[in-house]
Structure formats: C-alpha cells, structure tokens
PDB file of N, CA and C in Angstrom:
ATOM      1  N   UNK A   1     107.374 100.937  88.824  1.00  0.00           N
ATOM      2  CA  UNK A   1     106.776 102.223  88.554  1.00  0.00           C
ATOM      3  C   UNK A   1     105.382 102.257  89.194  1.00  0.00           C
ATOM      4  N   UNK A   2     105.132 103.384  90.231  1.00  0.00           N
ATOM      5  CA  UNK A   2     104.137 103.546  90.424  1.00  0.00           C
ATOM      6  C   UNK A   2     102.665 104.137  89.394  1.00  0.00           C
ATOM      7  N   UNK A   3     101.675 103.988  89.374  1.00  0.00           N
ATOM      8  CA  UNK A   3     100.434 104.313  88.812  1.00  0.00           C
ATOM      9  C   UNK A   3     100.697 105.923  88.774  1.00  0.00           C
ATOM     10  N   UNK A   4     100.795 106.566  89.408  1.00  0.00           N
ATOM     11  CA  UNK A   4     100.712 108.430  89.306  1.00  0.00           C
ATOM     12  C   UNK A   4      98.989 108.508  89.977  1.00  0.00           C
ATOM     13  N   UNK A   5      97.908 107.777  89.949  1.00  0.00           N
ATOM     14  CA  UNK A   5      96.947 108.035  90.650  1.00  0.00           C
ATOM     15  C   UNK A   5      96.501 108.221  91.748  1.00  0.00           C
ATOM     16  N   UNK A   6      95.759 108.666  92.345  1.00  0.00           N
ATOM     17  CA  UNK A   6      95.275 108.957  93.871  1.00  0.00           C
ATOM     18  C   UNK A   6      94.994 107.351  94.069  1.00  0.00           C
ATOM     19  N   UNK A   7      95.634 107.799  95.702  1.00  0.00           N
ATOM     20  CA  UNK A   7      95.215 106.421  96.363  1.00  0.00           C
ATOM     21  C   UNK A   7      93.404 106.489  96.701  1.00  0.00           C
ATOM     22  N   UNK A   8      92.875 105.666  96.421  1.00  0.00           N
ATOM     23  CA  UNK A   8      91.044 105.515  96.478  1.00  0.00           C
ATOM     24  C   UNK A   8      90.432 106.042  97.681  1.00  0.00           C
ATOM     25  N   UNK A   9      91.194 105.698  98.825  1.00  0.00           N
ATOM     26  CA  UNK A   9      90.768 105.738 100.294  1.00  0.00           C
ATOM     27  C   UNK A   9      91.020 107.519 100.628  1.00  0.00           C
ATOM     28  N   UNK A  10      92.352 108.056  99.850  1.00  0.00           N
ATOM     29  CA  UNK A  10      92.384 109.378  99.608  1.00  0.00           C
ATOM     30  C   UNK A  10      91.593 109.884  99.261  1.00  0.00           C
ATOM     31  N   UNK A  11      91.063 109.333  97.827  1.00  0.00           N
ATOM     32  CA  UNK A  11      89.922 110.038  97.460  1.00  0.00           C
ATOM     33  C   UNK A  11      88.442 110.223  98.129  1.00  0.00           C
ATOM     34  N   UNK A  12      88.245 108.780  99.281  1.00  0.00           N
ATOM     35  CA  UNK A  12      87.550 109.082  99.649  1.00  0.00           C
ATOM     36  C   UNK A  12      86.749 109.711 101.454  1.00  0.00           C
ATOM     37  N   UNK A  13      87.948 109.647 101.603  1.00  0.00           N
ATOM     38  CA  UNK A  13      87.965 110.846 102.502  1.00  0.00           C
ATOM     39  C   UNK A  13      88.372 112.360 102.600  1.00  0.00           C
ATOM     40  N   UNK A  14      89.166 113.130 101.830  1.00  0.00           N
ATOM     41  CA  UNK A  14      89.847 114.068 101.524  1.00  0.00           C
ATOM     42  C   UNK A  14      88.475 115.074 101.409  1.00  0.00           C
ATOM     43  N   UNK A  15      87.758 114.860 100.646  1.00  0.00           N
ATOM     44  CA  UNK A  15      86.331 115.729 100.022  1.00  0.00           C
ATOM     45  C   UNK A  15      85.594 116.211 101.721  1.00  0.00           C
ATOM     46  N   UNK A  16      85.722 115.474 102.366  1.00  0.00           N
ATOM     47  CA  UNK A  16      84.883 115.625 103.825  1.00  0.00           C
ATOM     48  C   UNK A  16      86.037 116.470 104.557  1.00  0.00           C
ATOM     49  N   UNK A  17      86.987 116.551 104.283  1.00  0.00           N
ATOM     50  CA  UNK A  17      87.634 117.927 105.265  1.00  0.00           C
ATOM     51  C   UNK A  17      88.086 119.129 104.196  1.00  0.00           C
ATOM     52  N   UNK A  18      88.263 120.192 105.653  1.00  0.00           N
ATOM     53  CA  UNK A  18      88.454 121.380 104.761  1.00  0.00           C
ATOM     54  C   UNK A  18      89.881 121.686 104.097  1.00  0.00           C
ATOM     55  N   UNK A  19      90.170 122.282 103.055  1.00  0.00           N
ATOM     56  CA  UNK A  19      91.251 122.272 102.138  1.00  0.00           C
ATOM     57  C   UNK A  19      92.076 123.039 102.865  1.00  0.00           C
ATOM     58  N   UNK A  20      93.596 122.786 103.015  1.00  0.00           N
ATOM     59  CA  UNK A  20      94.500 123.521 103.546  1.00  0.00           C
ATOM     60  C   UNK A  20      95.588 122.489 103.109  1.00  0.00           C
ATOM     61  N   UNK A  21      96.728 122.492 103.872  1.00  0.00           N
ATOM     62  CA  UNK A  21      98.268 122.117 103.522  1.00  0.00           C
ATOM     63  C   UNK A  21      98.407 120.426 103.838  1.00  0.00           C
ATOM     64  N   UNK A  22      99.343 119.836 103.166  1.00  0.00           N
ATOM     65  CA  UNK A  22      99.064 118.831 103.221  1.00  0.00           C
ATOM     66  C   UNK A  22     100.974 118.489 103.026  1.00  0.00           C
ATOM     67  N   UNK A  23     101.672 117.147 103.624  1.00  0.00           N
ATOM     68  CA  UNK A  23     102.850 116.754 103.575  1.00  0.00           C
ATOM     69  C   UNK A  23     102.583 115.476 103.192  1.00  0.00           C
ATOM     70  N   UNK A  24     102.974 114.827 102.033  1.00  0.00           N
ATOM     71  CA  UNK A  24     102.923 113.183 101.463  1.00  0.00           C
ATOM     72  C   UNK A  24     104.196 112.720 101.324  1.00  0.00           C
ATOM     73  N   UNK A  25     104.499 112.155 102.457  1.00  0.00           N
ATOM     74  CA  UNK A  25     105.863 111.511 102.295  1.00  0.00           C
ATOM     75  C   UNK A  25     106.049 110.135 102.281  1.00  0.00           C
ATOM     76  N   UNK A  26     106.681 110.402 100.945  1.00  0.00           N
ATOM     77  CA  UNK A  26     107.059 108.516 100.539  1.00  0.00           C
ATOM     78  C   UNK A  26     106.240 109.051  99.097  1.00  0.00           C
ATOM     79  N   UNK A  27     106.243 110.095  98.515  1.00  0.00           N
ATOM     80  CA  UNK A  27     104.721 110.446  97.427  1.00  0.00           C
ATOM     81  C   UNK A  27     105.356 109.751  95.996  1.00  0.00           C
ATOM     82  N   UNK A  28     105.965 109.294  96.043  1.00  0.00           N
ATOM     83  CA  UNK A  28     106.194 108.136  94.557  1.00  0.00           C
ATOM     84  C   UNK A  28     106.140 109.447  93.523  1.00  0.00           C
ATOM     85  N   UNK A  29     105.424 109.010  92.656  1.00  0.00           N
ATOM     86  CA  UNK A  29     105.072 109.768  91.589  1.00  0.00           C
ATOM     87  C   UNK A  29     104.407 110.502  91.566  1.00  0.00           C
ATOM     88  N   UNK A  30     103.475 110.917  92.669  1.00  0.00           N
ATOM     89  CA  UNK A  30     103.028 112.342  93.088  1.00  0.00           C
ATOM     90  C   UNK A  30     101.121 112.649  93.124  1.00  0.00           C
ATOM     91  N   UNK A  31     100.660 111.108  92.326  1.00  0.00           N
ATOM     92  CA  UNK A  31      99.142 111.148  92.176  1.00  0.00           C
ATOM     93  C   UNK A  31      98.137 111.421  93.343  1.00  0.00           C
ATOM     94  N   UNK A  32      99.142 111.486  94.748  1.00  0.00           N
ATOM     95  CA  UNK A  32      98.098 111.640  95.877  1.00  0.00           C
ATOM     96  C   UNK A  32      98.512 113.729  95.896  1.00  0.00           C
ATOM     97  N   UNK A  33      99.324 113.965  95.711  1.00  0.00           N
ATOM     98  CA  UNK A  33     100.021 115.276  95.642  1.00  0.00           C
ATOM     99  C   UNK A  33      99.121 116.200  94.446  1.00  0.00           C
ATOM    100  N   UNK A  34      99.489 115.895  93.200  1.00  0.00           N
ATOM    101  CA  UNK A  34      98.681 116.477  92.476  1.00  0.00           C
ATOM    102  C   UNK A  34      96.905 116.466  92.505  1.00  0.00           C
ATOM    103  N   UNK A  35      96.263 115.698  92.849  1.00  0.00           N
ATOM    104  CA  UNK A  35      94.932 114.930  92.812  1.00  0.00           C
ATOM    105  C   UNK A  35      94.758 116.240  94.226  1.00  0.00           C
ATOM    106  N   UNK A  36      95.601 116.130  95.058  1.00  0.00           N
ATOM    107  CA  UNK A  36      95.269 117.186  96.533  1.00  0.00           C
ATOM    108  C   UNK A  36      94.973 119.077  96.262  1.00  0.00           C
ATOM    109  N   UNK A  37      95.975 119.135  95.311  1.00  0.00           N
ATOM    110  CA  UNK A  37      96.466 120.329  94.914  1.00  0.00           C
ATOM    111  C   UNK A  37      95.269 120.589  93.615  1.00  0.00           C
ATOM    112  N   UNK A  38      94.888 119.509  92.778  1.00  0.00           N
ATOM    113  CA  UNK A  38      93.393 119.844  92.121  1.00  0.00           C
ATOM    114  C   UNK A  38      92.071 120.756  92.997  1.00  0.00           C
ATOM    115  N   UNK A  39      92.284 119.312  94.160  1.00  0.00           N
ATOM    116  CA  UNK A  39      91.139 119.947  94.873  1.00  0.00           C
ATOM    117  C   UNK A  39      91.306 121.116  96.021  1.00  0.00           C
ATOM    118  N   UNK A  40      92.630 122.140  96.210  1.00  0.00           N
ATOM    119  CA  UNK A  40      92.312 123.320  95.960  1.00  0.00           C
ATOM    120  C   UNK A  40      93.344 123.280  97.342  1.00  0.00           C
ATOM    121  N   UNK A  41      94.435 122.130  97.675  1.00  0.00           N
ATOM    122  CA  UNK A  41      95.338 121.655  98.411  1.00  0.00           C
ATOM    123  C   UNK A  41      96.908 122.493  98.342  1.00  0.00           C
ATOM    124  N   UNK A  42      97.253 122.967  99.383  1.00  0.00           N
ATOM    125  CA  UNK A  42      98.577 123.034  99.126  1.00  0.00           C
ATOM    126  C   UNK A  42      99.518 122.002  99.510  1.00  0.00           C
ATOM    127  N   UNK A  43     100.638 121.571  98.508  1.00  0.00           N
ATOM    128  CA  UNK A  43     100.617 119.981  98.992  1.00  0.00           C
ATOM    129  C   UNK A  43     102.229 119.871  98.732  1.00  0.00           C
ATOM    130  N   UNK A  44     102.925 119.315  99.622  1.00  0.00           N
ATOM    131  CA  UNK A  44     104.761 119.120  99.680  1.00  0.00           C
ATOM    132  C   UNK A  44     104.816 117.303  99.913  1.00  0.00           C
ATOM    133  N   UNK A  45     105.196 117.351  98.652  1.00  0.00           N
ATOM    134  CA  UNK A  45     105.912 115.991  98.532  1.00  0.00           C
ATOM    135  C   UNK A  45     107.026 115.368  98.198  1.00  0.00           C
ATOM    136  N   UNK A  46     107.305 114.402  99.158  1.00  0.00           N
ATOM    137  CA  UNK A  46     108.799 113.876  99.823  1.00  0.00           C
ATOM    138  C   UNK A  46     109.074 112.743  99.496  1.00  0.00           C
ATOM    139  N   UNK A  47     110.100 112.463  98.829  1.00  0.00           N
ATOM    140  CA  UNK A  47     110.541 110.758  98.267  1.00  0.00           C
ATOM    141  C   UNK A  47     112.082 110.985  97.946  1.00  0.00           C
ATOM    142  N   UNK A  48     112.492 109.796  98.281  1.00  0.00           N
ATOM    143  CA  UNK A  48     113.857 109.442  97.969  1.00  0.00           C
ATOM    144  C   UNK A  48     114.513 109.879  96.571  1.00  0.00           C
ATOM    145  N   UNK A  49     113.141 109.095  95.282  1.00  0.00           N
ATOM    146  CA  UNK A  49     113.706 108.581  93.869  1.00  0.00           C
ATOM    147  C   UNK A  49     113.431 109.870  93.234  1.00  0.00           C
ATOM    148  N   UNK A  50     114.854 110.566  92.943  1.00  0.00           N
ATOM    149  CA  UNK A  50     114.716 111.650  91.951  1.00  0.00           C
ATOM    150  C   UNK A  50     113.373 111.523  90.825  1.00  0.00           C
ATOM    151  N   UNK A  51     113.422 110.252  90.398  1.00  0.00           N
ATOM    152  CA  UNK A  51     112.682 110.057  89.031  1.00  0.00           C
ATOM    153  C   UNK A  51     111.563 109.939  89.213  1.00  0.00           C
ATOM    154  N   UNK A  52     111.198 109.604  89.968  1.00  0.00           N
ATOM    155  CA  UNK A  52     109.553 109.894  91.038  1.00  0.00           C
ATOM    156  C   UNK A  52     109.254 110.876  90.632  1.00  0.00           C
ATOM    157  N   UNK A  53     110.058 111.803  91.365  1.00  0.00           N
ATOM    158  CA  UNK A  53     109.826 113.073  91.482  1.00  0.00           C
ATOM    159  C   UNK A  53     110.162 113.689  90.601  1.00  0.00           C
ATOM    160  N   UNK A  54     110.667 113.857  89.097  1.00  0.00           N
ATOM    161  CA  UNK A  54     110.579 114.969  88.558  1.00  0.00           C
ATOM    162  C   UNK A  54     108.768 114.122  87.700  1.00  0.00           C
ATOM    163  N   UNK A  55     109.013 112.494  87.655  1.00  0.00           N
ATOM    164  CA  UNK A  55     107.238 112.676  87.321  1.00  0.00           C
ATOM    165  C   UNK A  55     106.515 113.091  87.689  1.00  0.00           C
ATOM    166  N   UNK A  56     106.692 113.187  89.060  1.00  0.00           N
ATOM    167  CA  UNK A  56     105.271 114.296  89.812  1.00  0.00           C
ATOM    168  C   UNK A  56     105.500 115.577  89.554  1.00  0.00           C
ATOM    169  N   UNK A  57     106.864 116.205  89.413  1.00  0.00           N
ATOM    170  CA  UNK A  57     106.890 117.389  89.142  1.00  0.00           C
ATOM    171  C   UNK A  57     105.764 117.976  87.646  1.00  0.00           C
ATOM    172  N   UNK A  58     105.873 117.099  86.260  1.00  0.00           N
ATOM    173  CA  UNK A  58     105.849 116.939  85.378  1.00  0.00           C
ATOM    174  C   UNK A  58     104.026 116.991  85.436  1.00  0.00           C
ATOM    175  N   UNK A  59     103.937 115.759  86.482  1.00  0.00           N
ATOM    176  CA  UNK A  59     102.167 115.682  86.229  1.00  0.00           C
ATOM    177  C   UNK A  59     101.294 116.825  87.021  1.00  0.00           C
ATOM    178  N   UNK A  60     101.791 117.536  87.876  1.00  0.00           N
ATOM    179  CA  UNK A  60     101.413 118.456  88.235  1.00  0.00           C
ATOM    180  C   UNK A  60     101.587 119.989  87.321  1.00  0.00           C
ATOM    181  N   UNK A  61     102.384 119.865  86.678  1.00  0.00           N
ATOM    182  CA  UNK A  61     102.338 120.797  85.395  1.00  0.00           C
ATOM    183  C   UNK A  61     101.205 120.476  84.383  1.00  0.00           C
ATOM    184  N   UNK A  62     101.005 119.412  83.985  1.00  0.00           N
ATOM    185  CA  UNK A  62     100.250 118.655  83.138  1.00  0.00           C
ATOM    186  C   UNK A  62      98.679 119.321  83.577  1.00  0.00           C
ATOM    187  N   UNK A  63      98.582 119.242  85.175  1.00  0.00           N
ATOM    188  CA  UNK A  63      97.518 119.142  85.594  1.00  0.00           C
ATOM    189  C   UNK A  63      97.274 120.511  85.718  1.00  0.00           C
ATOM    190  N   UNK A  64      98.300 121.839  85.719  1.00  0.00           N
ATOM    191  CA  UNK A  64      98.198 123.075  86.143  1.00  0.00           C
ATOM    192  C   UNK A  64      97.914 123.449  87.379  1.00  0.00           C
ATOM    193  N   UNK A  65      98.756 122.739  88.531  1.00  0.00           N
ATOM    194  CA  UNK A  65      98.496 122.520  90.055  1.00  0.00           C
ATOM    195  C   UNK A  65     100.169 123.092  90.297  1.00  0.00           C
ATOM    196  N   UNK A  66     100.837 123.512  89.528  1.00  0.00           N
ATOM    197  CA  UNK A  66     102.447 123.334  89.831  1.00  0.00           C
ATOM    198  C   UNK A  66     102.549 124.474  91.556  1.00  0.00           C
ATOM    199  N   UNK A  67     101.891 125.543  90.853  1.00  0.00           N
ATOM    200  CA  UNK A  67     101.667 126.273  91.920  1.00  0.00           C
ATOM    201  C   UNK A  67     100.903 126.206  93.587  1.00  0.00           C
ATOM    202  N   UNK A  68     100.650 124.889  93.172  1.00  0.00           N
ATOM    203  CA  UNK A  68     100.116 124.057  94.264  1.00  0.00           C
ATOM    204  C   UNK A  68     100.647 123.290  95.122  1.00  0.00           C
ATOM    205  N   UNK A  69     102.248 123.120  94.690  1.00  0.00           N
ATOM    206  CA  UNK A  69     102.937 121.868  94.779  1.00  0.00           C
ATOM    207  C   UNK A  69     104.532 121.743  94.907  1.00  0.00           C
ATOM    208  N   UNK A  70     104.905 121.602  95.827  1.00  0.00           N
ATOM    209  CA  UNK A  70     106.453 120.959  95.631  1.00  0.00           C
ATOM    210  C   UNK A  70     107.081 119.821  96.374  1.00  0.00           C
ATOM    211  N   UNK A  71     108.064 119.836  95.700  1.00  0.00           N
ATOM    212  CA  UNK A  71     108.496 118.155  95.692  1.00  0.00           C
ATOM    213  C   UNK A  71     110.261 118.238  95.907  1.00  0.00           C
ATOM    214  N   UNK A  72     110.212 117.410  97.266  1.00  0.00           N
ATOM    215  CA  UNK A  72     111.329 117.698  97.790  1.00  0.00           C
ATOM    216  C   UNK A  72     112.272 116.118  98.103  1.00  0.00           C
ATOM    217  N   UNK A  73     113.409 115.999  97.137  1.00  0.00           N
ATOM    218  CA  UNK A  73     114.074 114.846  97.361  1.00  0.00           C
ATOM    219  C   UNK A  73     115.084 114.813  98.623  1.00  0.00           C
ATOM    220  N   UNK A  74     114.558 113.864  99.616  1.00  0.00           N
ATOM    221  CA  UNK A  74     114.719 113.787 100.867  1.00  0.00           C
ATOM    222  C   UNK A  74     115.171 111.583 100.660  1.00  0.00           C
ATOM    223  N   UNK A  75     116.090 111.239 101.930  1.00  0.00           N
ATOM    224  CA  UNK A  75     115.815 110.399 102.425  1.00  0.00           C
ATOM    225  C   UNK A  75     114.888 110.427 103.943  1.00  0.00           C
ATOM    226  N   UNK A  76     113.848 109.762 103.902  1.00  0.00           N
ATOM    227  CA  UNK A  76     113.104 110.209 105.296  1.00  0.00           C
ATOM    228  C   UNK A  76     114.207 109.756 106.312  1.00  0.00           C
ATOM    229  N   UNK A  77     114.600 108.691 106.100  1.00  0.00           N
ATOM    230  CA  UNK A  77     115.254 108.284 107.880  1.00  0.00           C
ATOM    231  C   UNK A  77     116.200 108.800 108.129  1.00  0.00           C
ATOM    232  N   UNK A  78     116.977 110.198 107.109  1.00  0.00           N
ATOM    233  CA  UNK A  78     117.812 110.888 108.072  1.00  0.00           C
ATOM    234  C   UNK A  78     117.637 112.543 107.152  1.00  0.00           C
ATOM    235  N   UNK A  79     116.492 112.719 107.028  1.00  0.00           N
ATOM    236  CA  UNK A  79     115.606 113.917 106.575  1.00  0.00           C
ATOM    237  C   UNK A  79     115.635 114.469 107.668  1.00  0.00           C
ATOM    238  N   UNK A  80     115.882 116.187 107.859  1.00  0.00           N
ATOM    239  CA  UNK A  80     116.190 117.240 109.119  1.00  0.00           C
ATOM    240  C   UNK A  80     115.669 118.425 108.202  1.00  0.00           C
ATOM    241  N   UNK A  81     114.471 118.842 108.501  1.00  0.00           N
ATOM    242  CA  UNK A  81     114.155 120.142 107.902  1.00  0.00           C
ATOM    243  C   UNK A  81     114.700 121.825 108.356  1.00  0.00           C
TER     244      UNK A  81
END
C-alpha cells in the first residue's frame, strides 16, 4: 500500500510553475493527483490497480478536489487513448 501523500520533490517544485493540467501515470493512490488538484490543478490519473484508484477517487472527495480530478484504470503498456 502506497502512503496517499505527495511525492516531496512534487511538492517542491510544482509551487514555481503555473497551474494548469497535469497526467500522473502510474498515480497509486492518487496523493500526487489530489495534493495537484488542491493547488488549483486539473489532474488525470492512470494506474493499473482498481483499488488504488477508487482510494484516490475517495481521497480526493475527502479533500473536495473531485472536480479537479479523474482517475482512469488503464494498463500503460497497452493503454491507446
């Protein structure tokens, strides 16, 4: 189980550019997704594990970012949008 938190290095670069759309693929449990979509991000996140993803679905509700956010169960290596 992943943490659900922003990765650190996210956090500390993200603040120095300007807010717009963002794709996190591989987003586990969604803490780089939601944490993006706080700071004012529109943010699509991509992972294999259903269960990942309805936690990120879940913590982004939590966080009131839902509208910020979706989460799309994909395998990347044969993902075709």
């Amino acid at each position: 189980m992943w943490s659900g938190r922003v990765n650190a290095v996210l956090a500390s670069v993200a603040p120095g550019l300007p807010t717009g759309r963002a794709l996190d693929l591989g987003c586990g449990e969604g803490g780089d997704v939601v944490w993006l979509a706080e700071q004012g991000w529109d943010v699509v996140g991509v992972d294999l594990s259903l269960t990942a993803l309805t936690r990120a679905s879940r913590a982004a509700v939590s966080a009131g970012v839902e509208h910020r956010t979706a989460f799309v169960a994909a395998d990347l290596a044969a993902w075709d949008t």
